[in-house]
N, C-alpha and C. Protein backbone atom coordinates (compact mmCIF):
# COMPACT_ATOMS: atom_id res chain seq x y z
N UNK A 1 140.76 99.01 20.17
CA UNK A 1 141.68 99.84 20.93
C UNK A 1 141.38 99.76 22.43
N UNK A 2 140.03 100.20 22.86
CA UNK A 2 139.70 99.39 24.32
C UNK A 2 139.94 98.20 24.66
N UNK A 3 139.63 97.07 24.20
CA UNK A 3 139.57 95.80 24.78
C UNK A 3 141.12 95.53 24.74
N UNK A 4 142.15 95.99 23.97
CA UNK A 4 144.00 95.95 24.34
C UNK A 4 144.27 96.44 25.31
N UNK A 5 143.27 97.29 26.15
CA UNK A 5 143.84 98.25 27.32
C UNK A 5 144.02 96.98 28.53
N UNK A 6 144.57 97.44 29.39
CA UNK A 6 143.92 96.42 30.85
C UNK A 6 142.78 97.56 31.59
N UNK A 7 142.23 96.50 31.99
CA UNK A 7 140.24 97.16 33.18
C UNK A 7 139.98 96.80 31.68
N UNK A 8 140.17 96.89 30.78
CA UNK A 8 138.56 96.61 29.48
C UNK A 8 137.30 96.41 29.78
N UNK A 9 137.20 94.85 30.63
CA UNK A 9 136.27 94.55 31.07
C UNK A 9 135.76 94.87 31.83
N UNK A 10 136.13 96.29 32.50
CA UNK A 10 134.96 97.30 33.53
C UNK A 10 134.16 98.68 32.41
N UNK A 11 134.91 98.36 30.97
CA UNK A 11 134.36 99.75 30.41
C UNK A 11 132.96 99.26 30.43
N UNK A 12 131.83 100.58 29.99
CA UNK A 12 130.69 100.54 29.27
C UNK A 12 130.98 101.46 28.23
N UNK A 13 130.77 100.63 26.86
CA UNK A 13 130.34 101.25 25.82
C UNK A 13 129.18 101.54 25.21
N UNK A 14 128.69 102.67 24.87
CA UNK A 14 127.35 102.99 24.58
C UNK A 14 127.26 103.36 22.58
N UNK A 15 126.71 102.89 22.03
CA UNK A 15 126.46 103.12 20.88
C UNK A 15 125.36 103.78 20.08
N UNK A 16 125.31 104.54 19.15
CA UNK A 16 123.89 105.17 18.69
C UNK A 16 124.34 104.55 17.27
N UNK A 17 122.82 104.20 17.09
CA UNK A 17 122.52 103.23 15.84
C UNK A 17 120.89 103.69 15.20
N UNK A 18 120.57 103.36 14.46
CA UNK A 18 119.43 103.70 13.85
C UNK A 18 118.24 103.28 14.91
N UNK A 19 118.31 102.76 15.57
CA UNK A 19 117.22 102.57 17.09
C UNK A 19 117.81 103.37 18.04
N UNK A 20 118.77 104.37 18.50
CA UNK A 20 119.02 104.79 19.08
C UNK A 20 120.61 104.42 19.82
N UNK A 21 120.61 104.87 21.41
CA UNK A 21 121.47 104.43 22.10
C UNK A 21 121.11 103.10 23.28
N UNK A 22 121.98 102.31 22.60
CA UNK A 22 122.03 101.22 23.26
C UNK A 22 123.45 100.55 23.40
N UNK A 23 124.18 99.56 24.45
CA UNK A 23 124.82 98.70 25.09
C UNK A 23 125.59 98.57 23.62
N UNK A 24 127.10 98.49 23.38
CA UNK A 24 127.67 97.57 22.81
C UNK A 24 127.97 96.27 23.51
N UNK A 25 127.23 95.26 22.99
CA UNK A 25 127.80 94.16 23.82
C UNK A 25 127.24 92.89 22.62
N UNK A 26 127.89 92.30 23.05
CA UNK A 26 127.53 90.59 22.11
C UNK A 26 126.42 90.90 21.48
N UNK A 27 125.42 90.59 22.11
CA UNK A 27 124.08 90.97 21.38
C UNK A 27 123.31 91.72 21.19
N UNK A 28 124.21 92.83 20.65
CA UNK A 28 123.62 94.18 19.60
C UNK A 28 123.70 93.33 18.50
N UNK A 29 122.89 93.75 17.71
CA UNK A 29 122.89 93.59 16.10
C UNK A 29 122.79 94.56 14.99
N UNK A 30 122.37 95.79 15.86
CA UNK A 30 121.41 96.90 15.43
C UNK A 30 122.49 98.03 14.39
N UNK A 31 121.85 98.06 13.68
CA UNK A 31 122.79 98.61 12.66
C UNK A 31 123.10 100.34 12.90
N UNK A 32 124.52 100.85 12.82
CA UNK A 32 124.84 101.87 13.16
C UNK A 32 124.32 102.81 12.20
N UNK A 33 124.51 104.48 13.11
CA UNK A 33 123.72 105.72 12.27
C UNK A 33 122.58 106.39 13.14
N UNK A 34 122.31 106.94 12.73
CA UNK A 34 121.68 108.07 13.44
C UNK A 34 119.72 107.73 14.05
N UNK A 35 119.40 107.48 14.82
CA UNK A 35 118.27 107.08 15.41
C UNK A 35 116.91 107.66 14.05
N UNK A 36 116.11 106.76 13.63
CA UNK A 36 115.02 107.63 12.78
C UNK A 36 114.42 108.79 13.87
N UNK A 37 114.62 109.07 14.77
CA UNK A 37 113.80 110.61 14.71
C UNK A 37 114.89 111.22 15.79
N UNK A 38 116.24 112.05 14.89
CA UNK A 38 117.30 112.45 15.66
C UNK A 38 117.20 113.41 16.80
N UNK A 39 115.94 114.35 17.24
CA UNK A 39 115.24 114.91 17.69
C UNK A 39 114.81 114.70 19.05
N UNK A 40 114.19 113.12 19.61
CA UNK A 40 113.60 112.66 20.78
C UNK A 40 114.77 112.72 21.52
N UNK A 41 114.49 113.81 22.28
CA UNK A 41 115.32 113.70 23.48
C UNK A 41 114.77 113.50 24.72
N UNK A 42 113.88 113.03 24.80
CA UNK A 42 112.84 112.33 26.13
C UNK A 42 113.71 110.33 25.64
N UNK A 43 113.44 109.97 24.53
CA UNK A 43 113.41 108.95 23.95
C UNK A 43 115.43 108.62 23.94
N UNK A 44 116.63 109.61 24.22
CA UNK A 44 117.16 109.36 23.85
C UNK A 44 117.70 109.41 25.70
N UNK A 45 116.83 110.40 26.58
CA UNK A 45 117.50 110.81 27.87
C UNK A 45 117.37 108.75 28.31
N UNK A 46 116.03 108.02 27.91
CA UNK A 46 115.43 106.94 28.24
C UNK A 46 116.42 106.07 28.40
N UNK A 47 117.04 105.99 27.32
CA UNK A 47 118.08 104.94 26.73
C UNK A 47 119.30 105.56 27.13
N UNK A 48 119.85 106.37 27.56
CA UNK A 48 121.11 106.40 27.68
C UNK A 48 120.70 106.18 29.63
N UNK A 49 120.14 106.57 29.97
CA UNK A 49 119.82 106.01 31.56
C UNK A 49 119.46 104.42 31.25
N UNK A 50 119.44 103.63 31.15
CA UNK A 50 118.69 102.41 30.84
C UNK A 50 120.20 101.96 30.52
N UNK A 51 120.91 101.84 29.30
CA UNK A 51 122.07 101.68 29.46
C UNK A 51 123.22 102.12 30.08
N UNK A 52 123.09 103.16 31.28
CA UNK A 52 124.31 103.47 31.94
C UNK A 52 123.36 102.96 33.86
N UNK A 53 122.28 101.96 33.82
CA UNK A 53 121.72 102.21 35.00
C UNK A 53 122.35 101.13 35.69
N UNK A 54 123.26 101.13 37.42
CA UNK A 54 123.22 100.48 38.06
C UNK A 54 124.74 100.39 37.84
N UNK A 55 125.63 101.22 37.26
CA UNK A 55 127.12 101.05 37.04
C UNK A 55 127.35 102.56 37.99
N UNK A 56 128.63 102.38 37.90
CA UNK A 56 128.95 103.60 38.54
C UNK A 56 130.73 103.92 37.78
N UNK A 57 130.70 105.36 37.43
CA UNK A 57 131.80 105.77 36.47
C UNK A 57 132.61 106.55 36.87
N UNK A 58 133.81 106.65 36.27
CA UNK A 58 134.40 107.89 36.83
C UNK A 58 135.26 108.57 35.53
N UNK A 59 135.14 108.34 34.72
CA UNK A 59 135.06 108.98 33.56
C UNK A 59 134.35 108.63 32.21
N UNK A 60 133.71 109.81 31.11
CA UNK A 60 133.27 109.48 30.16
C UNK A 60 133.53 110.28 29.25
N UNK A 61 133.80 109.74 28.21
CA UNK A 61 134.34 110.20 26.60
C UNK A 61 132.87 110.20 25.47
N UNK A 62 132.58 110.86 25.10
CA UNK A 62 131.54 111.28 24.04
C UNK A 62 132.28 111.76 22.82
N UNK A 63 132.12 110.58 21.38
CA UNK A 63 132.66 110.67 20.55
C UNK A 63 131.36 110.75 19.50
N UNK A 64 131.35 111.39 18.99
CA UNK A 64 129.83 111.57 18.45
C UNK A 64 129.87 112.86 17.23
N UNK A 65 129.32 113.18 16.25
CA UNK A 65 129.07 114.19 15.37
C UNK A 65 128.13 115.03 14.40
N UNK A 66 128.03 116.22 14.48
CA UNK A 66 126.68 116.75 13.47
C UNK A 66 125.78 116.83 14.79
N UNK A 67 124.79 115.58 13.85
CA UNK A 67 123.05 115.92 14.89
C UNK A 67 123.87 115.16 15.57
N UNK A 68 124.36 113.97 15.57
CA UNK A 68 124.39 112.91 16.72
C UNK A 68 125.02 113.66 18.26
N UNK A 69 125.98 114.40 17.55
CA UNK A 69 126.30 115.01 19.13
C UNK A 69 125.17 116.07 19.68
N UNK A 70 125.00 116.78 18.72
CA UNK A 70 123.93 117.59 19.17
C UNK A 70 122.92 116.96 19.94
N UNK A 71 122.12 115.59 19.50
CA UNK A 71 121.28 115.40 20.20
C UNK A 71 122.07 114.42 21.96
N UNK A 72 122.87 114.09 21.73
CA UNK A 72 123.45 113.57 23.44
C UNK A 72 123.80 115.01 24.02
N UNK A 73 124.07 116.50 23.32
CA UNK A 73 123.84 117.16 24.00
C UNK A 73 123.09 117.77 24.90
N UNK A 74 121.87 117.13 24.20
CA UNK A 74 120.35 118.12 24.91
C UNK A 74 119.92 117.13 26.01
N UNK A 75 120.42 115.87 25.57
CA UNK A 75 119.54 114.92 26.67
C UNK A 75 121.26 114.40 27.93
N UNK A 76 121.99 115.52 27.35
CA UNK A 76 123.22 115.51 28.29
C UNK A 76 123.05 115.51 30.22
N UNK A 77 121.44 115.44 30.79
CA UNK A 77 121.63 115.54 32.22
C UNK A 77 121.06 113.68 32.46
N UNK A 78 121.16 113.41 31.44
CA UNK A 78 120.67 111.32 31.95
C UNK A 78 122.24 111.26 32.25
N UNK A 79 123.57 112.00 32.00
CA UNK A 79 124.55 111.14 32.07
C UNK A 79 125.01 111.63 33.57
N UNK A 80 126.11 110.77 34.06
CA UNK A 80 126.08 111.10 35.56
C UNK A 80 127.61 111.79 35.67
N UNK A 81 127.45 112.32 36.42
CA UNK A 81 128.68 113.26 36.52
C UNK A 81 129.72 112.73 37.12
N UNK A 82 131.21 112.97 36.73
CA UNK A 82 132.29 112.46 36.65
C UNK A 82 133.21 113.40 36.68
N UNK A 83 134.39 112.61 37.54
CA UNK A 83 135.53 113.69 37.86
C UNK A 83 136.33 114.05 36.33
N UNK A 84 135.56 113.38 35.26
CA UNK A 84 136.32 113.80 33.82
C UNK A 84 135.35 113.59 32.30
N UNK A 85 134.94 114.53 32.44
CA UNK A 85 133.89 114.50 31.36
C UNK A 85 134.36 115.44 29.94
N UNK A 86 134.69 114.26 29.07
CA UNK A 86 134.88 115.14 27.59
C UNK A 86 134.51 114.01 26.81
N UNK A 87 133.85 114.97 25.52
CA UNK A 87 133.35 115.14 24.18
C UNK A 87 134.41 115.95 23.02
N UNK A 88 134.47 114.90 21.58
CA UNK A 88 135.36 115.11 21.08
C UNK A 88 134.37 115.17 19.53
N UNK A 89 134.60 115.58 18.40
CA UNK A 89 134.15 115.44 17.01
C UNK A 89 134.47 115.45 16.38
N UNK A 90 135.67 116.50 15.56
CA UNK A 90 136.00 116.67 13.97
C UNK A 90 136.11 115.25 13.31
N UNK A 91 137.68 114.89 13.07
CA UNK A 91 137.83 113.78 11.75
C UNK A 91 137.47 112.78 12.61
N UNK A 92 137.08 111.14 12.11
CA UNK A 92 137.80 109.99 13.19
C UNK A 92 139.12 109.64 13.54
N UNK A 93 140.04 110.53 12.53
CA UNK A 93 141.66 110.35 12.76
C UNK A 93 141.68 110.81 14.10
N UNK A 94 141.32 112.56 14.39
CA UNK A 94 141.70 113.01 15.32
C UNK A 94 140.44 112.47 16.72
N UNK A 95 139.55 112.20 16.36
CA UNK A 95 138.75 110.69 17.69
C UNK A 95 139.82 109.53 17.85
N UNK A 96 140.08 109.31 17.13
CA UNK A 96 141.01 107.82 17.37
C UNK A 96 142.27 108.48 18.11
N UNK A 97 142.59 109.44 18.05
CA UNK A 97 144.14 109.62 18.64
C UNK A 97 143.47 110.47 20.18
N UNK A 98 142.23 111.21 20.32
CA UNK A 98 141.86 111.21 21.58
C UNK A 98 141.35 110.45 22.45
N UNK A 99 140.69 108.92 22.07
CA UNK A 99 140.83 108.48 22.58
C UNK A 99 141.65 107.56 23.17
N UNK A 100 142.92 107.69 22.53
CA UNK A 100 144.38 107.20 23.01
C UNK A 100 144.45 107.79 24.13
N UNK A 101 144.41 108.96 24.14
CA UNK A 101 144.57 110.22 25.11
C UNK A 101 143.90 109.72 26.30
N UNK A 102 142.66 109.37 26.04
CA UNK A 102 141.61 109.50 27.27
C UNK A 102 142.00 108.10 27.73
N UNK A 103 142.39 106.75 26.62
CA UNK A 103 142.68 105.77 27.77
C UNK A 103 143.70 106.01 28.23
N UNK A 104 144.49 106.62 27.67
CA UNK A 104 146.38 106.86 28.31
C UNK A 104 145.72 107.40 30.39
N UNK A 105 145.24 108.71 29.93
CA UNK A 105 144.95 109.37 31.26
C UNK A 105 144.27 108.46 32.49
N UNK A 106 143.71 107.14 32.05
CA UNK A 106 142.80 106.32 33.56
C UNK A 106 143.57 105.00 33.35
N UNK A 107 144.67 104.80 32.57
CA UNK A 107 145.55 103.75 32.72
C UNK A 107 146.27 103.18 33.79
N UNK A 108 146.83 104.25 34.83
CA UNK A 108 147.18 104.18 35.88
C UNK A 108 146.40 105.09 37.04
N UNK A 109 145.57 104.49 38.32
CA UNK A 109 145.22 104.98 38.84
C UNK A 109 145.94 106.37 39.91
N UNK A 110 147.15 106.06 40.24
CA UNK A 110 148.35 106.98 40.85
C UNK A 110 148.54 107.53 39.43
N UNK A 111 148.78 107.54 38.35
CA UNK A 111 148.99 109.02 37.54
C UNK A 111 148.08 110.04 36.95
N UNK A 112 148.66 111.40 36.89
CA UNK A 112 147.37 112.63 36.72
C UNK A 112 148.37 113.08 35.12
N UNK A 113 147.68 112.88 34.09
CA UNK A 113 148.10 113.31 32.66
C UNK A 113 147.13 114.48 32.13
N UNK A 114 147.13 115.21 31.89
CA UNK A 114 146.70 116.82 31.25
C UNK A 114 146.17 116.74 30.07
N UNK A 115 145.00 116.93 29.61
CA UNK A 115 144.61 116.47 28.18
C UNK A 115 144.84 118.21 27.66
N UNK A 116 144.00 117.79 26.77
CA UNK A 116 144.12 119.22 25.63
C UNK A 116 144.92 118.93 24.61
N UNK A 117 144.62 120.10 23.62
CA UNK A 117 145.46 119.55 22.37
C UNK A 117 146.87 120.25 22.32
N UNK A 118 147.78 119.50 21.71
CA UNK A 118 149.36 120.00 21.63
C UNK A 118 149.52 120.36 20.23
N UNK A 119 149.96 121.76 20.31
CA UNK A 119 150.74 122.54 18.71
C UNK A 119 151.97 121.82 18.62
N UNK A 120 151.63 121.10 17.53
CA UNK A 120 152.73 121.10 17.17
C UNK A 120 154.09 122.13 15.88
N UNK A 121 154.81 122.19 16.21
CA UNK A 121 155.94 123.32 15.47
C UNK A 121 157.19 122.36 14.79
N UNK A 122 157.76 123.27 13.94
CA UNK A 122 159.39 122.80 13.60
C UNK A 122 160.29 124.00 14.43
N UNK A 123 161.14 123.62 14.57
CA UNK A 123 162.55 124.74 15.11
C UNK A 123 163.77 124.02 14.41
N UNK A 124 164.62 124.74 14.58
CA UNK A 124 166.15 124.89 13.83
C UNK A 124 166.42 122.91 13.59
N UNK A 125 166.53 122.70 15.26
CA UNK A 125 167.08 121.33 15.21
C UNK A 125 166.10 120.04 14.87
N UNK A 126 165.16 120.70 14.99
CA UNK A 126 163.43 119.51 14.57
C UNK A 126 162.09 120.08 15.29
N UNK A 127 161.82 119.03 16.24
CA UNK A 127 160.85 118.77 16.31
C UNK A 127 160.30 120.00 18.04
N UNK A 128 158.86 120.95 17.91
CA UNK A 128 158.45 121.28 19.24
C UNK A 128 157.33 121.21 19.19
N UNK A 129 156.54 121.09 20.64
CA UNK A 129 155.37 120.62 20.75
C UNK A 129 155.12 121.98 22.21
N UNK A 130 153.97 122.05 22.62
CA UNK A 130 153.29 122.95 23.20
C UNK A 130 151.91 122.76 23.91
N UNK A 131 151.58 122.65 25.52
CA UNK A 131 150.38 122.28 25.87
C UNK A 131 150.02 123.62 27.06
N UNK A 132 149.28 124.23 27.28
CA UNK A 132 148.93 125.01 27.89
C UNK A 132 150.08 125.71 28.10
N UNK A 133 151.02 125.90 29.51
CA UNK A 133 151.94 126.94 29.76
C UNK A 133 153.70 126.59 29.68
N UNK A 134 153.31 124.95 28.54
CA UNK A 134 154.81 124.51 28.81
C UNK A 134 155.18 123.89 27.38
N UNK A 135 155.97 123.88 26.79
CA UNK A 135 156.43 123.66 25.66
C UNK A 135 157.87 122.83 25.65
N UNK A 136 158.36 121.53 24.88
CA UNK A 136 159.10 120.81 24.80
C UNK A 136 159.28 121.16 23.45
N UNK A 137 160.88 120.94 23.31
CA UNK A 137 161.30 120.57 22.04
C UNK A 137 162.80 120.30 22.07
N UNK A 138 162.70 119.67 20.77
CA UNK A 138 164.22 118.81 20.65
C UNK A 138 165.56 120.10 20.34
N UNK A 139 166.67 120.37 20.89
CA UNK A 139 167.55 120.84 21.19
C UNK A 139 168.90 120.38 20.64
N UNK A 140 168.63 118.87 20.03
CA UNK A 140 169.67 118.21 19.29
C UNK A 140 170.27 117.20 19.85
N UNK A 141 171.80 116.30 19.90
CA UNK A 141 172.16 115.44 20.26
C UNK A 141 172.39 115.51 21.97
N UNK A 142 172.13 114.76 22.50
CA UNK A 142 172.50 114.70 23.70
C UNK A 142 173.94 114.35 23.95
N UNK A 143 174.79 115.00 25.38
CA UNK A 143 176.12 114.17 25.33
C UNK A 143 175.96 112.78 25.91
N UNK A 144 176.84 111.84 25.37
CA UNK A 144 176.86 110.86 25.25
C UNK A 144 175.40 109.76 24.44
N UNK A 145 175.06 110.70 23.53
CA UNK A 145 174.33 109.92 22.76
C UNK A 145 172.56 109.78 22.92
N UNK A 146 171.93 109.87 21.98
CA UNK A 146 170.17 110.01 21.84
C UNK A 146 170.08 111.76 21.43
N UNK A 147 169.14 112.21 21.85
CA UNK A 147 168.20 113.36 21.63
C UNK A 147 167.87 114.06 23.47
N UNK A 148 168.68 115.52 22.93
CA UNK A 148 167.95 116.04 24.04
C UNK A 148 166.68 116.63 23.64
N UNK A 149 165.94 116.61 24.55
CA UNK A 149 164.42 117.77 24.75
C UNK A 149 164.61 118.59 25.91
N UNK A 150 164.01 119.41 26.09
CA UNK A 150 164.29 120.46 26.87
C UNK A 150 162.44 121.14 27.18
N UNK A 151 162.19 121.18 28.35
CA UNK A 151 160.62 121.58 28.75
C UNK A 151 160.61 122.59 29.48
N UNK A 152 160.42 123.82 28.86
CA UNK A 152 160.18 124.95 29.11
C UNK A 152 158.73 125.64 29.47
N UNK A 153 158.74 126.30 30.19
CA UNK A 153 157.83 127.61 30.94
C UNK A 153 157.78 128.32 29.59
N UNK A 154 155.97 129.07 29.29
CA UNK A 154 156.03 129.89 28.65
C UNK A 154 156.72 131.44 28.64
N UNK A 155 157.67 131.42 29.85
CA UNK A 155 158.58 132.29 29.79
C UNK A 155 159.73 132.41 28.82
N UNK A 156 159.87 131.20 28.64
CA UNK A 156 160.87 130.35 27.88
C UNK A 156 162.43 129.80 28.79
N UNK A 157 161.98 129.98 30.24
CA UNK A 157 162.29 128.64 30.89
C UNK A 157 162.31 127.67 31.73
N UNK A 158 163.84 126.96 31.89
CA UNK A 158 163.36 125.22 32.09
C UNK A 158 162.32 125.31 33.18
N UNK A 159 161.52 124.44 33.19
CA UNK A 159 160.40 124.17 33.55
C UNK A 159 161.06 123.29 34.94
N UNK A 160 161.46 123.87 35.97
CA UNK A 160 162.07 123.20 37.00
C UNK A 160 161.25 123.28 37.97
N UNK A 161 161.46 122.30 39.39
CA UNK A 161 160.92 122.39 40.77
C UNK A 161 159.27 122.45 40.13
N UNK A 162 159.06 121.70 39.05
CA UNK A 162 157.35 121.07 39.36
C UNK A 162 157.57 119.36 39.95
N UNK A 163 157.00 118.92 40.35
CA UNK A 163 156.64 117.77 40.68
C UNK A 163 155.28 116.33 39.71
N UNK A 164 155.01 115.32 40.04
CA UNK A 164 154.09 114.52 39.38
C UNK A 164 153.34 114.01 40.46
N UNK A 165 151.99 113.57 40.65
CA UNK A 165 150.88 113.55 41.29
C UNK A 165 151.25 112.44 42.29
N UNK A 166 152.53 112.02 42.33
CA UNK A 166 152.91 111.27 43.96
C UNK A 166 153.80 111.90 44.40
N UNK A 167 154.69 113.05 43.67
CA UNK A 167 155.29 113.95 44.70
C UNK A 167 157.00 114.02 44.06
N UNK A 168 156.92 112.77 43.00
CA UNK A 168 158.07 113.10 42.16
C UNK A 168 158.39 114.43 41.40
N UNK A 169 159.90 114.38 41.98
CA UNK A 169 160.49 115.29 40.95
C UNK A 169 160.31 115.64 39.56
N UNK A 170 160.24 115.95 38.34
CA UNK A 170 159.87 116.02 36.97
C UNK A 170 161.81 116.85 36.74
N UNK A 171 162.10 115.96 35.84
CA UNK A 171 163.06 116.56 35.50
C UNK A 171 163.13 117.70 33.64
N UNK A 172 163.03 118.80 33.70
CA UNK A 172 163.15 119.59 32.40
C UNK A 172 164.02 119.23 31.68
N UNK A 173 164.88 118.24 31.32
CA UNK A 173 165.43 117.77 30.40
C UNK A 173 165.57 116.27 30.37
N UNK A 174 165.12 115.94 29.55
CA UNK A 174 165.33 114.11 29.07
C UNK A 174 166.02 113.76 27.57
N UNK A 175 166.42 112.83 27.90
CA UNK A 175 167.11 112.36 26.71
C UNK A 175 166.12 111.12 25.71
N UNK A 176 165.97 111.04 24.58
CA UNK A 176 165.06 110.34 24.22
C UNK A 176 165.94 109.27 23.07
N UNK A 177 165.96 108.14 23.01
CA UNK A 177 166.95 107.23 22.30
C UNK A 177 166.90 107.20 20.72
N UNK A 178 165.55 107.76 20.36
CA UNK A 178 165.94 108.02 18.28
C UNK A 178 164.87 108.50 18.06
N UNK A 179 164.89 109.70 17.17
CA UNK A 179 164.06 110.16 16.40
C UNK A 179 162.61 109.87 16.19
N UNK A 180 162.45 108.57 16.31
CA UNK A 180 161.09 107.86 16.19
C UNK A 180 160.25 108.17 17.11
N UNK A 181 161.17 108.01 18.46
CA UNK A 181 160.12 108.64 19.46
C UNK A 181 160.27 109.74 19.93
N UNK A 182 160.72 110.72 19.44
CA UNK A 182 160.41 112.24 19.56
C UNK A 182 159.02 112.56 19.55
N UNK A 183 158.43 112.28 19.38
CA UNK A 183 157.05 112.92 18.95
C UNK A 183 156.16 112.32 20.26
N UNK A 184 156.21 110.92 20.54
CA UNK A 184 155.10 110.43 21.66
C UNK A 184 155.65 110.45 22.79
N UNK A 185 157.05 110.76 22.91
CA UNK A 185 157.65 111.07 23.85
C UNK A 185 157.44 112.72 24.53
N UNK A 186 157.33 113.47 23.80
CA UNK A 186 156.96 114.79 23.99
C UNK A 186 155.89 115.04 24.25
N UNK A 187 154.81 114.32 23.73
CA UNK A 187 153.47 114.33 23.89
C UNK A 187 153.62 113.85 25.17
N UNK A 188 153.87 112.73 25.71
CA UNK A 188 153.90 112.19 27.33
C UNK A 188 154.37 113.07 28.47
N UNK A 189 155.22 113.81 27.74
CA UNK A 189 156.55 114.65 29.18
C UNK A 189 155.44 116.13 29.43
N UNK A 190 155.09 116.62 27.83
CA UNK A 190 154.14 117.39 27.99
C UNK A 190 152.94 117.35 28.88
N UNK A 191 152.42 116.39 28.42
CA UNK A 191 150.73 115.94 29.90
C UNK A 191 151.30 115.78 30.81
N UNK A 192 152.04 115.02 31.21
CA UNK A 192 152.77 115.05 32.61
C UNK A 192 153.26 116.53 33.14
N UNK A 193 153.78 117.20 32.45
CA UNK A 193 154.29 118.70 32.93
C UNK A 193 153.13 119.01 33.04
N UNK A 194 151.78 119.34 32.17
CA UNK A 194 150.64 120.08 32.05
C UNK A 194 149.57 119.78 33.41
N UNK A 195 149.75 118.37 34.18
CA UNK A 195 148.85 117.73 35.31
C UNK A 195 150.02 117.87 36.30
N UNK A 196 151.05 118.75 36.48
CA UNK A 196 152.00 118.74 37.51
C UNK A 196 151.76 120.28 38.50
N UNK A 197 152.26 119.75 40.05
CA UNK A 197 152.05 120.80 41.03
C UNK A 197 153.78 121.71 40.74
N UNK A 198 153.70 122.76 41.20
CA UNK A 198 155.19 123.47 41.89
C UNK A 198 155.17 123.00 43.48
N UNK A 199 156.47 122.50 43.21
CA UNK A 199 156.72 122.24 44.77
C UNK A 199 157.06 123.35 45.38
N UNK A 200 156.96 123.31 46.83
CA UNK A 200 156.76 124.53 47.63
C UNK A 200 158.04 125.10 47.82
N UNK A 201 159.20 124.22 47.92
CA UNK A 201 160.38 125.08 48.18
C UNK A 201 160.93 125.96 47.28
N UNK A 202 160.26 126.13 45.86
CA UNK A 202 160.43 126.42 44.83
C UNK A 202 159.67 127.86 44.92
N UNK A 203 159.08 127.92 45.38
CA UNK A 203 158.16 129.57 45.86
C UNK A 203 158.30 130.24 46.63
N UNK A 204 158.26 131.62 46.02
CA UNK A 204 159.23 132.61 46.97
C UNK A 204 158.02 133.30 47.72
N UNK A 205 158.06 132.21 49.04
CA UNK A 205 156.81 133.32 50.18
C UNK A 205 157.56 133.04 51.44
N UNK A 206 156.93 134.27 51.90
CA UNK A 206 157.51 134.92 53.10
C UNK A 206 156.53 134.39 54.26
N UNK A 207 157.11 134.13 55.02
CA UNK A 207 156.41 133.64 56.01
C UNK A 207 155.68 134.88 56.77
N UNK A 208 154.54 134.49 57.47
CA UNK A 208 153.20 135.35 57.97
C UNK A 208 153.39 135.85 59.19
């Protein structure tokens, strides 16, 4: 799933294997699972500095579970701080679809996408989804053809006069071309609404 992205070849991947944390790269061999003494966190701060030494990052994803996260928790100050630091665990279904998430968000350097998780719901006409203070859902046929969605304020409304992290407009209603992509389409309009400013003419202040 990384190496399909474009930058691939700037990631570092770090792996914990029965010797610990070390480099995914060509010549690992070392068989995956949990280090024999899950515990050393002098032994684990060692190796995760050793493999992150002499790079420089600007985001990191920690996919890890049980002891394994527990222990990159404790030896959590070898890692270097970053304008986006998350750790994820339950199923690998729901790891595999966050880290969609996390490459989606550094895919483009000019775009700002909103992580967190989205509820998803049914309503009358199908499909709604929900991320912090803004909620999309399908509304039914559009005129002249596809699917409207409609992106609402937890007031319950349209979610107008926000903007996107170069200063674009965001429009509260889109039309989406079939059913199929209702779902990753909403998920997209959503992070985008959720990492969006209010533009100023849109706010009612009184001058000083």
């Amino acid at each position: 799933m990384i190496q399909a992205r474009p930058g691939a070849d700037t990631a570092t991947i770090v792996i914990l294997t029965k010797g610990g944390f070390m480099l995914a790269d060509g010549d690992n061999h070392s068989d995956p699972g949990e280090p024999a003494n899950p515990f050393d966190n002098d032994l684990a701060r060692r190796q995760i500095r050793q493999a992150l030494a002499g790079r420089e990052f600007d985001d990191i994803l920690v996919a890890l579970q049980d002891t394994s996260l527990d222990l990159i928790d404790r030896a959590s100050d070898a890692l270097p701080l970053c304008r986006a630091m998350e750790r994820t665990r339950n199923t690998r279904l729901q790891q595999r679809a966050h880290l969609r998430t996390w490459l989606d968000r550094g895919h483009d350097a000019d775009a700002n996408i909103a992580a967190g998780h989205i509820r998803w719901s049914k309503v009358i006409h199908g499909l709604r989804g929900s991320l912090g203070e803004f909620s999309a859902r399908h509304v039914g046929p559009a005129p002249g053809g596809g699917h409207l969605v409609r992106i609402e304020t937890n007031t319950g409304v349209l979610a107008t006069g926000y903007a996107s992290a170069d200063g674009s407009p965001l429009s509260p209603e889109i039309v989406v071309s079939s059913k199929a992509r209702l779902r990753p389409t909403i998920a997209t309009t959503l992070r985008t609404f959720g990492a969006a400013t209010a533009l100023m003419a849109t706010l009612n202040l009184k001058a000083a």
